[in-house]
PDB file of N, CA and C in Angstrom:
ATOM      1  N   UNK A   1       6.364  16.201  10.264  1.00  0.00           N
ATOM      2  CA  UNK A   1       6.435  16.023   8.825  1.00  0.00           C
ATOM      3  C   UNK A   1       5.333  15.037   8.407  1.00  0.00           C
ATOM      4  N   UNK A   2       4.473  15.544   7.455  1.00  0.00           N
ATOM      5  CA  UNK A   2       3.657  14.449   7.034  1.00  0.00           C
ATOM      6  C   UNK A   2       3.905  13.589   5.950  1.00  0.00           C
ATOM      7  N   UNK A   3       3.076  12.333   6.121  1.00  0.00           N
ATOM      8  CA  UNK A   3       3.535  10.920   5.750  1.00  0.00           C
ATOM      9  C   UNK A   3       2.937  11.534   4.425  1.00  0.00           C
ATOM     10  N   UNK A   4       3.643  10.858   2.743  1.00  0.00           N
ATOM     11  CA  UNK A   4       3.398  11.504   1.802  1.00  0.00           C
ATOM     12  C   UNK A   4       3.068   9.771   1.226  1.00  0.00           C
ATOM     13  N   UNK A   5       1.890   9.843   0.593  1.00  0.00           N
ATOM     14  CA  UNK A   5       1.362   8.647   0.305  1.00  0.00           C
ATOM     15  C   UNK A   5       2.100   7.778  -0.317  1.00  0.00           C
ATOM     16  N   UNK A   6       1.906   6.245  -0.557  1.00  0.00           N
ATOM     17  CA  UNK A   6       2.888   5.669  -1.428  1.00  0.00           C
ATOM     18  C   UNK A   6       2.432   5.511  -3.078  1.00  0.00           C
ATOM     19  N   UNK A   7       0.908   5.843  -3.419  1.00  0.00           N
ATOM     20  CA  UNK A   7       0.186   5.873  -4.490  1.00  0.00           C
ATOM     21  C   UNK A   7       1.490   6.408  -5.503  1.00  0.00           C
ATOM     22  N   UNK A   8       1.441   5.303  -6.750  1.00  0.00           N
ATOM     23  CA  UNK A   8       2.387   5.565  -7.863  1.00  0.00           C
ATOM     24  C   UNK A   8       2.056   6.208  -9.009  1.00  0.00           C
ATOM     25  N   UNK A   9       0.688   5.882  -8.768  1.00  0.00           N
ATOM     26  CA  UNK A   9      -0.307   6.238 -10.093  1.00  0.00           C
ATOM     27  C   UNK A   9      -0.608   4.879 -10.782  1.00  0.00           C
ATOM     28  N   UNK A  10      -0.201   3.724 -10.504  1.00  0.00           N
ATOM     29  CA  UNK A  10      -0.392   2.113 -11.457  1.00  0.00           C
ATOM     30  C   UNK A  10      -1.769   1.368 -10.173  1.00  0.00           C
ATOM     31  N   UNK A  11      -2.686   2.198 -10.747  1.00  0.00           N
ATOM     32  CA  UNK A  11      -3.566   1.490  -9.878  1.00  0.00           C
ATOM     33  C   UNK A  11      -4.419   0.507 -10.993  1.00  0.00           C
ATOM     34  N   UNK A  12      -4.083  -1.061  -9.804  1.00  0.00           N
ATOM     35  CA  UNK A  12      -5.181  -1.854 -10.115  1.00  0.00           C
ATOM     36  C   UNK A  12      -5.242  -2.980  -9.595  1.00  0.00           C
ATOM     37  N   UNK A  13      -6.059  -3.438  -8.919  1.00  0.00           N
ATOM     38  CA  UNK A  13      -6.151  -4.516  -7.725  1.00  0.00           C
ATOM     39  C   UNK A  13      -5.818  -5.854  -8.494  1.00  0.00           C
ATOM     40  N   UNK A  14      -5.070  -6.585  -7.631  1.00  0.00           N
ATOM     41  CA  UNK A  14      -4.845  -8.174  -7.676  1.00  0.00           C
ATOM     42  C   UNK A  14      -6.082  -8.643  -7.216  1.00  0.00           C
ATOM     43  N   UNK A  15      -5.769 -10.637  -7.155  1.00  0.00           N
ATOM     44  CA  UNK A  15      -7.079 -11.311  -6.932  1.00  0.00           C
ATOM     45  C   UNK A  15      -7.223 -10.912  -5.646  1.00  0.00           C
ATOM     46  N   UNK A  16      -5.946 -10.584  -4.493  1.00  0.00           N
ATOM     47  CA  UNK A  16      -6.706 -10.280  -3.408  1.00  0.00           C
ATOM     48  C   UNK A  16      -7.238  -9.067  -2.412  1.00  0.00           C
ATOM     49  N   UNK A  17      -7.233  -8.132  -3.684  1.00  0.00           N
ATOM     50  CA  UNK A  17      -7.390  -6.533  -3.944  1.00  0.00           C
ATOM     51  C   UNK A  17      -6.568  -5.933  -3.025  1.00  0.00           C
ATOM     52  N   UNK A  18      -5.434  -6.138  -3.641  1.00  0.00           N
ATOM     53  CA  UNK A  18      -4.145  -5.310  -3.280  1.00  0.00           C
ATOM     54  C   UNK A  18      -3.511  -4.187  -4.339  1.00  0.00           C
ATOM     55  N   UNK A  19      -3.641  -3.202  -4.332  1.00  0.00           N
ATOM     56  CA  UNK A  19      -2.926  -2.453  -5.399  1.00  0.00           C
ATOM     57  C   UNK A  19      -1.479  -2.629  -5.744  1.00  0.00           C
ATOM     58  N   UNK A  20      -1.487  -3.361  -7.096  1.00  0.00           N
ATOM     59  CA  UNK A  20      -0.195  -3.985  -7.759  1.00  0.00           C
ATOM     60  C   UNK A  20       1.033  -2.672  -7.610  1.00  0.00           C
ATOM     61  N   UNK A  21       0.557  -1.193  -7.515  1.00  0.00           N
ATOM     62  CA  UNK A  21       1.367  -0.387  -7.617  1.00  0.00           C
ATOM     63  C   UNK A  21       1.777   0.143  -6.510  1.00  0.00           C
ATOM     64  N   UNK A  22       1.222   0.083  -5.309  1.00  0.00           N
ATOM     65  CA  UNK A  22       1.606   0.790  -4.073  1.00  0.00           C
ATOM     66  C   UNK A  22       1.594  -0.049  -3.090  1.00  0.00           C
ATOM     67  N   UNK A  23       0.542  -1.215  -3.350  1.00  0.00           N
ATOM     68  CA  UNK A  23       0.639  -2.714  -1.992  1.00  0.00           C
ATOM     69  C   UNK A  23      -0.122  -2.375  -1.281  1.00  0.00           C
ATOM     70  N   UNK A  24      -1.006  -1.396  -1.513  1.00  0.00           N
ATOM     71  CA  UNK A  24      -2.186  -1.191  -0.294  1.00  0.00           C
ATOM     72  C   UNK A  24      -2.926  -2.083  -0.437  1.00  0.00           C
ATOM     73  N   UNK A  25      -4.032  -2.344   0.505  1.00  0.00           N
ATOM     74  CA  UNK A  25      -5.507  -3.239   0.276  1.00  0.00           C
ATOM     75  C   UNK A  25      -6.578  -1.968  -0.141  1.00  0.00           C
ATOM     76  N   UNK A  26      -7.844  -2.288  -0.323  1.00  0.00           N
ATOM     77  CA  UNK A  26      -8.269  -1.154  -0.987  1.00  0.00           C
ATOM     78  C   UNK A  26      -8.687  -0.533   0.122  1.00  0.00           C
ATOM     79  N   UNK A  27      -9.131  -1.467   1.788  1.00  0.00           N
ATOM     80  CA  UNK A  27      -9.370  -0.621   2.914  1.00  0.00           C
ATOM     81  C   UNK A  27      -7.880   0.765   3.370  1.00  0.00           C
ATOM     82  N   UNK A  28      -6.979  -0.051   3.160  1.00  0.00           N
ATOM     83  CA  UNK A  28      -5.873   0.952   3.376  1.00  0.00           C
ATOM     84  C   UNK A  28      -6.127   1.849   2.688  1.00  0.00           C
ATOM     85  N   UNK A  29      -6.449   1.956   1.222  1.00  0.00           N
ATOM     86  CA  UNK A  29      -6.385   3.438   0.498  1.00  0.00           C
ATOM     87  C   UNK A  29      -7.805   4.002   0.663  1.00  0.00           C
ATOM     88  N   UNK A  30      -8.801   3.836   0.986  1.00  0.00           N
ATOM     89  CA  UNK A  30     -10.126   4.348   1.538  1.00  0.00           C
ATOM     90  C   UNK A  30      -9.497   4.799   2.304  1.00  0.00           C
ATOM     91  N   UNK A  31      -9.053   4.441   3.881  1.00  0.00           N
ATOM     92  CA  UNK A  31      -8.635   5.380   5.118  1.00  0.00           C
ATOM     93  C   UNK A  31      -7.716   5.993   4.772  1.00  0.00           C
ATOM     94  N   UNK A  32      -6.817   6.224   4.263  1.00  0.00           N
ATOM     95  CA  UNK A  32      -5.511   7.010   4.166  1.00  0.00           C
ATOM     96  C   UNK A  32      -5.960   8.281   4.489  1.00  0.00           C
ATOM     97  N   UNK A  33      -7.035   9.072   3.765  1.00  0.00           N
ATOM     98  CA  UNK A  33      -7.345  10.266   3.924  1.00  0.00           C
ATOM     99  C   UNK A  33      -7.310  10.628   5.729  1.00  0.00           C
ATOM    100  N   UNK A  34      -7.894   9.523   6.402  1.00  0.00           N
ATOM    101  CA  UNK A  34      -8.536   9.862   7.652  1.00  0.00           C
ATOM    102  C   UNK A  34      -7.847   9.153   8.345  1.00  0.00           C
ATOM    103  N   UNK A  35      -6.637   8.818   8.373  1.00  0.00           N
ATOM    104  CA  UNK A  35      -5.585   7.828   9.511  1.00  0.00           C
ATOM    105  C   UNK A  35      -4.686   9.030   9.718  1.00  0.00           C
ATOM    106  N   UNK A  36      -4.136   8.701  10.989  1.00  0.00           N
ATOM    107  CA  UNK A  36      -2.929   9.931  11.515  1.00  0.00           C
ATOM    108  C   UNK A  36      -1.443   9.152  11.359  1.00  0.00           C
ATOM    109  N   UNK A  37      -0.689   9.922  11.430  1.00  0.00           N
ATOM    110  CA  UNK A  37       0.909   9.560  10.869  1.00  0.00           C
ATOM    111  C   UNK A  37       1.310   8.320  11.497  1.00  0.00           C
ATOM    112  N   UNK A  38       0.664   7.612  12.642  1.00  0.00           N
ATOM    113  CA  UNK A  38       1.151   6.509  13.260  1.00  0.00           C
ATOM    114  C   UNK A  38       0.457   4.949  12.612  1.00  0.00           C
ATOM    115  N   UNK A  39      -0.760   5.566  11.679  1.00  0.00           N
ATOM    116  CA  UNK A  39      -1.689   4.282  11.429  1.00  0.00           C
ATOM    117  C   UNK A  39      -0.982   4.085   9.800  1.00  0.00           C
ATOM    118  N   UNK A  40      -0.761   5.670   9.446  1.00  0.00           N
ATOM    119  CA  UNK A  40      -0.043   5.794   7.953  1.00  0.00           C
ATOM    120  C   UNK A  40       1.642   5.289   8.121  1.00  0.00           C
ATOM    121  N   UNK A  41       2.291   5.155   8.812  1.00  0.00           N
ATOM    122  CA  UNK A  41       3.565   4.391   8.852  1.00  0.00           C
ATOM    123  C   UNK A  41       3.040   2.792   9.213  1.00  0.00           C
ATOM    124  N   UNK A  42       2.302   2.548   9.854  1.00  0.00           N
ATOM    125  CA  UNK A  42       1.954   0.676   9.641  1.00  0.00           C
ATOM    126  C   UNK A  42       1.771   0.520   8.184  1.00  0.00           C
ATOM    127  N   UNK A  43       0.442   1.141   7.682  1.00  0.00           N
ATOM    128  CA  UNK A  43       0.205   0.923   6.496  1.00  0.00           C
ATOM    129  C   UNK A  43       1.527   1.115   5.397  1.00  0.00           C
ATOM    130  N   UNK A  44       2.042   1.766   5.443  1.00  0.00           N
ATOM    131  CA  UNK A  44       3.527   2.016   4.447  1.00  0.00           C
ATOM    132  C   UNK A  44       4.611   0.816   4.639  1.00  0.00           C
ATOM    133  N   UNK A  45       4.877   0.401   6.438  1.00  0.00           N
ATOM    134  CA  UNK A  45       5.624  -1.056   6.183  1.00  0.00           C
ATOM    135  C   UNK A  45       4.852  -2.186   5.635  1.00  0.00           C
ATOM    136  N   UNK A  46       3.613  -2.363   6.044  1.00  0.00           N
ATOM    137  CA  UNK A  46       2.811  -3.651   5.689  1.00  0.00           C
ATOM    138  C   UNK A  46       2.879  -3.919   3.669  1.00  0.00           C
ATOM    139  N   UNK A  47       2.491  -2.296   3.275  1.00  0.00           N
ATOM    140  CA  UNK A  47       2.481  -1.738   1.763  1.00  0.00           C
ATOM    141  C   UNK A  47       4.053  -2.785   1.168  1.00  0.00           C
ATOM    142  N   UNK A  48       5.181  -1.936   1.600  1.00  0.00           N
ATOM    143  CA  UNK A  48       6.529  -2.302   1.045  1.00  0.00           C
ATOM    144  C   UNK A  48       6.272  -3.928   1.482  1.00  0.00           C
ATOM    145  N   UNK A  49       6.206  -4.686   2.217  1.00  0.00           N
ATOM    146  CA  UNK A  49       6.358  -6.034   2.513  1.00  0.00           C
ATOM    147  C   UNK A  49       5.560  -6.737   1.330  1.00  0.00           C
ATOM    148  N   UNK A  50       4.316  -5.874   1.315  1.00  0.00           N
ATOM    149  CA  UNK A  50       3.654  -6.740   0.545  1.00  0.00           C
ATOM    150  C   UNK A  50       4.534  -6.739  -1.150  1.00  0.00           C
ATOM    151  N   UNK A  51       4.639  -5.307  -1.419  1.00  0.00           N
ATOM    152  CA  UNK A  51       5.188  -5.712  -2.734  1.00  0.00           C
ATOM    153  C   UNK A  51       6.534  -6.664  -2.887  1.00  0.00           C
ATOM    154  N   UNK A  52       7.459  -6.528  -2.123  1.00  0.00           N
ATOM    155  CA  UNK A  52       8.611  -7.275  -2.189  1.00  0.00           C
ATOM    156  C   UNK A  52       8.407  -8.467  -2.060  1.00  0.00           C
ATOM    157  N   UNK A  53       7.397  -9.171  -1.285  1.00  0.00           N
ATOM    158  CA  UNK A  53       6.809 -10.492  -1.508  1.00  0.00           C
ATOM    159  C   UNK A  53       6.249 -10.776  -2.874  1.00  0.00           C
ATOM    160  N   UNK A  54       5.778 -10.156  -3.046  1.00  0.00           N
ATOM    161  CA  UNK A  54       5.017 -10.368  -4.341  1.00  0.00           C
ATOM    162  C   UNK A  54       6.062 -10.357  -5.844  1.00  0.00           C
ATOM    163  N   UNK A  55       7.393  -9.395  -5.930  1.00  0.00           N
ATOM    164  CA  UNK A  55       8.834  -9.118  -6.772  1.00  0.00           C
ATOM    165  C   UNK A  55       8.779 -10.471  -6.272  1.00  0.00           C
ATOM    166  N   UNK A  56       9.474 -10.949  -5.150  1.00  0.00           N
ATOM    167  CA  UNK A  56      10.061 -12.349  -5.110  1.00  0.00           C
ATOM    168  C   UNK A  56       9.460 -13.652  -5.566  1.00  0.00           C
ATOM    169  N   UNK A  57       8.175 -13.153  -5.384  1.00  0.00           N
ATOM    170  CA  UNK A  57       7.036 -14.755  -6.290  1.00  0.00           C
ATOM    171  C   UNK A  57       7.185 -14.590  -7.124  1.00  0.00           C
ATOM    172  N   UNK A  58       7.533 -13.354  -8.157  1.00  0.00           N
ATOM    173  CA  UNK A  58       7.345 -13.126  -9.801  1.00  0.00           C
ATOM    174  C   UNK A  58       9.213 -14.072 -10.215  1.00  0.00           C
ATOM    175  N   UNK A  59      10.113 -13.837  -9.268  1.00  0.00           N
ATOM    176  CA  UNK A  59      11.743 -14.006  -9.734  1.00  0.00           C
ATOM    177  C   UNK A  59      11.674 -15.663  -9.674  1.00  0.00           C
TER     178      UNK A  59
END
């Protein structure tokens, strides 16, 4: 089954060019096209961590 991106459509980088809408870095969403399902599940936990860190600095 392939990994189905986390892109929301709310793209736009923070100061430390992280996409506010999906938590990628912008290297993560450059490779996405060309990573295989094992490099695309790191990138998807690292993604969710980052945003929930980021919900919890905003609360």
């Amino acid at each position: 089954m392939p990994v189905v991106s986390p892109c929301v459509r709310k793209c736009c980088l923070d100061k430390k060019d992280v996409c506010i809408g999906c938590g990628r870095t912008v290297d993560e969403i450059i490779r996405w096209g060309d990573a295989d399902d094992k490099e695309k599940w790191v990138v998807l936990m690292a993604s969710k961590k980052r945003n929930a860190n980021r919900k919890a600095s905003w609360a």
